[in-house]
N, C-alpha and C. Protein backbone atom coordinates (compact mmCIF):
# COMPACT_ATOMS: atom_id res chain seq x y z
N UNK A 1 40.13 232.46 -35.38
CA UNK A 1 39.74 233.76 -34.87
C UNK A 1 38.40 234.15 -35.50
N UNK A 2 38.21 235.67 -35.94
CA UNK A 2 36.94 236.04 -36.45
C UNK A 2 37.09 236.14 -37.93
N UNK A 3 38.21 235.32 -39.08
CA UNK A 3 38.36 235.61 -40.16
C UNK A 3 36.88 235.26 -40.86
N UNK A 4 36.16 234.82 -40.39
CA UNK A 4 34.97 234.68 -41.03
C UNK A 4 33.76 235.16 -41.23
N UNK A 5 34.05 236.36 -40.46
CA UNK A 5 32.95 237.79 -40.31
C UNK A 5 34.03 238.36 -41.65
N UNK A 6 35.04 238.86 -41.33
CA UNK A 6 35.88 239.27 -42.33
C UNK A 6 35.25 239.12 -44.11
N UNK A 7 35.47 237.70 -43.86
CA UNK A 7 35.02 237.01 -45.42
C UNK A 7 33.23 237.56 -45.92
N UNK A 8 32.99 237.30 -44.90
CA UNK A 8 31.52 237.35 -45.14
C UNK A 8 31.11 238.86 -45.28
N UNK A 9 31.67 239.88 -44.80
CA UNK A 9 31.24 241.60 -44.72
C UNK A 9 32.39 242.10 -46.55
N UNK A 10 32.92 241.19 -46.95
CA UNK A 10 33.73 241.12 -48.25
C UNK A 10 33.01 240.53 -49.43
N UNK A 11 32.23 239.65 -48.88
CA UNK A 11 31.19 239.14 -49.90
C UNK A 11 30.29 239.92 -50.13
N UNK A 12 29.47 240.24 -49.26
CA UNK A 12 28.41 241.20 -49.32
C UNK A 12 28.96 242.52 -49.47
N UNK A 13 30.00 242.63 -49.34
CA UNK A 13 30.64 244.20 -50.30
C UNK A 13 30.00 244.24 -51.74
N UNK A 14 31.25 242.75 -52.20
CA UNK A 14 30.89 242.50 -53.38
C UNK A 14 29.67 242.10 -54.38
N UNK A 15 28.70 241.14 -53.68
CA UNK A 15 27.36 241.33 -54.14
C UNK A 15 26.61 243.09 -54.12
N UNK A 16 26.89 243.67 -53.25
CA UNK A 16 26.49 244.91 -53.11
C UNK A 16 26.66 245.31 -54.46
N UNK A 17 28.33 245.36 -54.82
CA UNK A 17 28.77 246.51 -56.44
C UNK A 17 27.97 245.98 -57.36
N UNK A 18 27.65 244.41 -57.30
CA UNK A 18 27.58 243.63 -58.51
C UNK A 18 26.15 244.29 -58.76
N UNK A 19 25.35 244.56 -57.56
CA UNK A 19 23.81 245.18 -57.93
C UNK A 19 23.47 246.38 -58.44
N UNK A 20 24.70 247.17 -57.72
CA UNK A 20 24.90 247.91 -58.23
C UNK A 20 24.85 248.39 -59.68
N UNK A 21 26.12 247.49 -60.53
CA UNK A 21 26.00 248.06 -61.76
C UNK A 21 24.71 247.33 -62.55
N UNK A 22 24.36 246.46 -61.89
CA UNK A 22 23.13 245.73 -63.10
C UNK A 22 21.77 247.04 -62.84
N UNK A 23 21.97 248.01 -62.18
CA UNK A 23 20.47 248.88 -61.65
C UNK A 23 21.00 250.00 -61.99
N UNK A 24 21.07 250.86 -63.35
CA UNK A 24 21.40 251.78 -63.87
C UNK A 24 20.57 252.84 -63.94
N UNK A 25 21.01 254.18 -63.53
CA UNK A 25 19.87 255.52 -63.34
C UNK A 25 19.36 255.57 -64.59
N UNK A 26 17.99 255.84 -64.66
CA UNK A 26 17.88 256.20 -65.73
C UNK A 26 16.84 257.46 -65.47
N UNK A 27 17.64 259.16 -65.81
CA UNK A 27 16.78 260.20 -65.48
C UNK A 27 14.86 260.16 -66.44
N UNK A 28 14.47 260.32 -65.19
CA UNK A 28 12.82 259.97 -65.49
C UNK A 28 12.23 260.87 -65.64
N UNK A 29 12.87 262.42 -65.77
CA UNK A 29 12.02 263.44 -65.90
C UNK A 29 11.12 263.63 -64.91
N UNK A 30 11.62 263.87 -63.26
CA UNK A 30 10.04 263.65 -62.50
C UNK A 30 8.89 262.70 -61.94
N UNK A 31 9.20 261.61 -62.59
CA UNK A 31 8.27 260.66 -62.54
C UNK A 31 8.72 259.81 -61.91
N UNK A 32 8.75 260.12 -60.50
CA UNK A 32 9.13 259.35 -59.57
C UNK A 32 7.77 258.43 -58.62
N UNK A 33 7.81 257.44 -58.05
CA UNK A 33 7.06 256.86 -57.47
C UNK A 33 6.48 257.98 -56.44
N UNK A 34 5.29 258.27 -56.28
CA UNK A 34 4.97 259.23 -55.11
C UNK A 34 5.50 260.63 -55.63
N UNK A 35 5.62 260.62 -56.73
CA UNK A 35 6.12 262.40 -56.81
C UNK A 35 4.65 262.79 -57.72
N UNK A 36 4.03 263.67 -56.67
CA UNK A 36 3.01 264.52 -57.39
C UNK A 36 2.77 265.76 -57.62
N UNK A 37 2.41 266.53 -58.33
CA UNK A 37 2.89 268.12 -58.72
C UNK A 37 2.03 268.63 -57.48
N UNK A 38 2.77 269.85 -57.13
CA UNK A 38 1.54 270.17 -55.61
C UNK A 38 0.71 271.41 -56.26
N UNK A 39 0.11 271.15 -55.61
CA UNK A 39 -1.25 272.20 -55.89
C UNK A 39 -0.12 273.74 -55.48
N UNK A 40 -0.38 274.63 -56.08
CA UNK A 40 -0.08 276.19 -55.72
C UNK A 40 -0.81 276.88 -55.02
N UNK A 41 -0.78 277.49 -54.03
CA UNK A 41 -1.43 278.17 -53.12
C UNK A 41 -1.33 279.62 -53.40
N UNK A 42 -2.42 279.72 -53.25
CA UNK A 42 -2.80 281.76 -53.90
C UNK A 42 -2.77 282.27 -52.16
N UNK A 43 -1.62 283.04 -51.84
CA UNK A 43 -1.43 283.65 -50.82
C UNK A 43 -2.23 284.92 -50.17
N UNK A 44 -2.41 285.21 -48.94
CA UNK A 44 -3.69 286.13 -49.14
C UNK A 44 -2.20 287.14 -48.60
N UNK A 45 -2.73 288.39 -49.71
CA UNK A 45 -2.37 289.46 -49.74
C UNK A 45 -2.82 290.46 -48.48
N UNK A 46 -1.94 290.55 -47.08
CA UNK A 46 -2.53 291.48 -46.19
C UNK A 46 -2.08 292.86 -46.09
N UNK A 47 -2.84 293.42 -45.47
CA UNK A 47 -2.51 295.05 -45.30
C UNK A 47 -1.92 295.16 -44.58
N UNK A 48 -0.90 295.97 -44.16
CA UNK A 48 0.17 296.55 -43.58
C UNK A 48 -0.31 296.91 -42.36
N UNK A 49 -2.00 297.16 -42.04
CA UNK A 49 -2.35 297.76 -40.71
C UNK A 49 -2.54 295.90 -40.37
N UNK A 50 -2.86 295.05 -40.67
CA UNK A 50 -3.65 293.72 -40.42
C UNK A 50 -2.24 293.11 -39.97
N UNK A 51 -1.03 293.26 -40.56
CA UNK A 51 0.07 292.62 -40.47
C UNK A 51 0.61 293.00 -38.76
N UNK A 52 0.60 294.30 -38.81
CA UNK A 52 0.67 294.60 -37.48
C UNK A 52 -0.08 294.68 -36.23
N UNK A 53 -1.50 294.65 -36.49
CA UNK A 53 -1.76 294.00 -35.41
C UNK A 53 -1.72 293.02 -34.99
N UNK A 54 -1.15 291.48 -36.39
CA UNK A 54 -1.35 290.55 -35.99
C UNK A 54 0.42 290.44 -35.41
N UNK A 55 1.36 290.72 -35.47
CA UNK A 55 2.73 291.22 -34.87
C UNK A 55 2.13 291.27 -33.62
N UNK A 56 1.55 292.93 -33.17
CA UNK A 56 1.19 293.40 -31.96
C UNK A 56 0.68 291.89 -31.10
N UNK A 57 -0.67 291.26 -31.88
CA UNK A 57 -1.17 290.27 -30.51
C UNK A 57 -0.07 289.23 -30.46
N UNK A 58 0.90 288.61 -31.29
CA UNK A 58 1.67 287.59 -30.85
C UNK A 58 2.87 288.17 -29.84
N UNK A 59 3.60 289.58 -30.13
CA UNK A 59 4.38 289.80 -29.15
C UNK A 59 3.40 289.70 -27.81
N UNK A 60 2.21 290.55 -28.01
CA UNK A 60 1.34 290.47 -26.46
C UNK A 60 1.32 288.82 -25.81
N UNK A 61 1.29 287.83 -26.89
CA UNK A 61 0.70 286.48 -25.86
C UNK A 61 1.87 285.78 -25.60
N UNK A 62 3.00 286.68 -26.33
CA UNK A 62 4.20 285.83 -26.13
C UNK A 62 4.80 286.28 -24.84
N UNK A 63 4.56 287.96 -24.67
CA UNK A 63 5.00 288.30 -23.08
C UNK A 63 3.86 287.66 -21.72
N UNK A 64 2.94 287.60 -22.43
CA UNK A 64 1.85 286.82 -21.27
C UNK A 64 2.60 285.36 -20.79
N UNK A 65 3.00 284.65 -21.47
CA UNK A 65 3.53 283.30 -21.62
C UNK A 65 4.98 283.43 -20.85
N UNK A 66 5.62 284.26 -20.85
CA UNK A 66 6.65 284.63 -20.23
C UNK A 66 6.23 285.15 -18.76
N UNK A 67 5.69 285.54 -18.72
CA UNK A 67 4.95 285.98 -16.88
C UNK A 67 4.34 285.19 -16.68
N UNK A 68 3.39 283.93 -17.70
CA UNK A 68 3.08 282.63 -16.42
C UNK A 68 4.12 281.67 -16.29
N UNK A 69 5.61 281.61 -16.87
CA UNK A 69 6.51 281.00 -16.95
C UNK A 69 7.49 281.44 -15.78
N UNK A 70 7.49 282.94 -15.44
CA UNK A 70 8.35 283.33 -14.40
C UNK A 70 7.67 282.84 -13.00
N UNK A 71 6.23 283.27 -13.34
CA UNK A 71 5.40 282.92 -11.59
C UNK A 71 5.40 281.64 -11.30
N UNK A 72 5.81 280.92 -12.37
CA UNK A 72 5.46 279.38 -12.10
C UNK A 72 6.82 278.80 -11.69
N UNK A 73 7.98 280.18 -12.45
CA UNK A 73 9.48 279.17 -11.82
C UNK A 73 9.66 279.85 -10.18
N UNK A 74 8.81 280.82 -10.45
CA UNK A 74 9.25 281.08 -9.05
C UNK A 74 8.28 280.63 -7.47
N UNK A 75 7.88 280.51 -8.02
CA UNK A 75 6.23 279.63 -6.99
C UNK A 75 7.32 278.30 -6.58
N UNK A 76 7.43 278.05 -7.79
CA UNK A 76 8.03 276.39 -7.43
C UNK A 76 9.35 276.37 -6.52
N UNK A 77 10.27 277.73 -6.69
CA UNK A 77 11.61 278.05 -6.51
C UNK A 77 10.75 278.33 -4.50
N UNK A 78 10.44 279.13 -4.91
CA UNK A 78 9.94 279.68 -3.29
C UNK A 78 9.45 278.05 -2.36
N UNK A 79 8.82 277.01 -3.31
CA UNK A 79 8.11 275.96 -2.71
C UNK A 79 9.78 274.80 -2.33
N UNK A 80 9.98 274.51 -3.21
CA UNK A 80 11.67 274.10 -3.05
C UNK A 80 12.45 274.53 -2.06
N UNK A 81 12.31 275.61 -1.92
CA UNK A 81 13.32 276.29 -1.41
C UNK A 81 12.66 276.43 0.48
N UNK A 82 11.59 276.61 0.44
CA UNK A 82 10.92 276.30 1.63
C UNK A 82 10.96 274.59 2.36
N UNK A 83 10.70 273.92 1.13
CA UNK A 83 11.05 272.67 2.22
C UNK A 83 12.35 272.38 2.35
N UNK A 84 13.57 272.90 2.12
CA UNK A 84 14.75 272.40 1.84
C UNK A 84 15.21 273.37 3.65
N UNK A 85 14.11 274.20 3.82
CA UNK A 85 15.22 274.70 4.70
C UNK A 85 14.14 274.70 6.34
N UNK A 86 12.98 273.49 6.24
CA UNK A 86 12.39 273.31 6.88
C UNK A 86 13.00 271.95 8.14
């Protein structure tokens, strides 16, 4: 039968543990391959009037985006819907 996939996914279990214990953590404090301290970013401090207008223009382009999204489902809906009943 297939006892020999069996054997073989049992071996490589076991080589697996055996690597296992020979490769022991050893905490590195950080010093990981590719670990680099990131730069800190000095945030810009805005004003409360600046915050809201910048609120105000994204709700504005977000309702703009929504009315070329409706004319466009419905252009297409009206175009669909015209040849289907042609």
């Amino acid at each position: 039968m297939h006892s020999g996939a069996a054997r073989v996914i049992l071996k490589n279990n076991r080589n697996l543990l055996k690597s296992r214990r020979k490769e022991k953590f050893v905490h590195k404090s950080g010093k990981y391959p590719g670990n680099t301290k990131k730069d800190k970013y000095d945030h810009v401090i805005l004003k409360p009037q600046v915050l809201k207008e910048i609120r105000e223009r994204l709700n504005r382009e977000r309702k703009e985006l929504i009315k070329k999204r409706m004319i466009a489902f419905v252009i297409t809906l009206v175009l669909l819907l015209g040849l289907l009943l042609l």
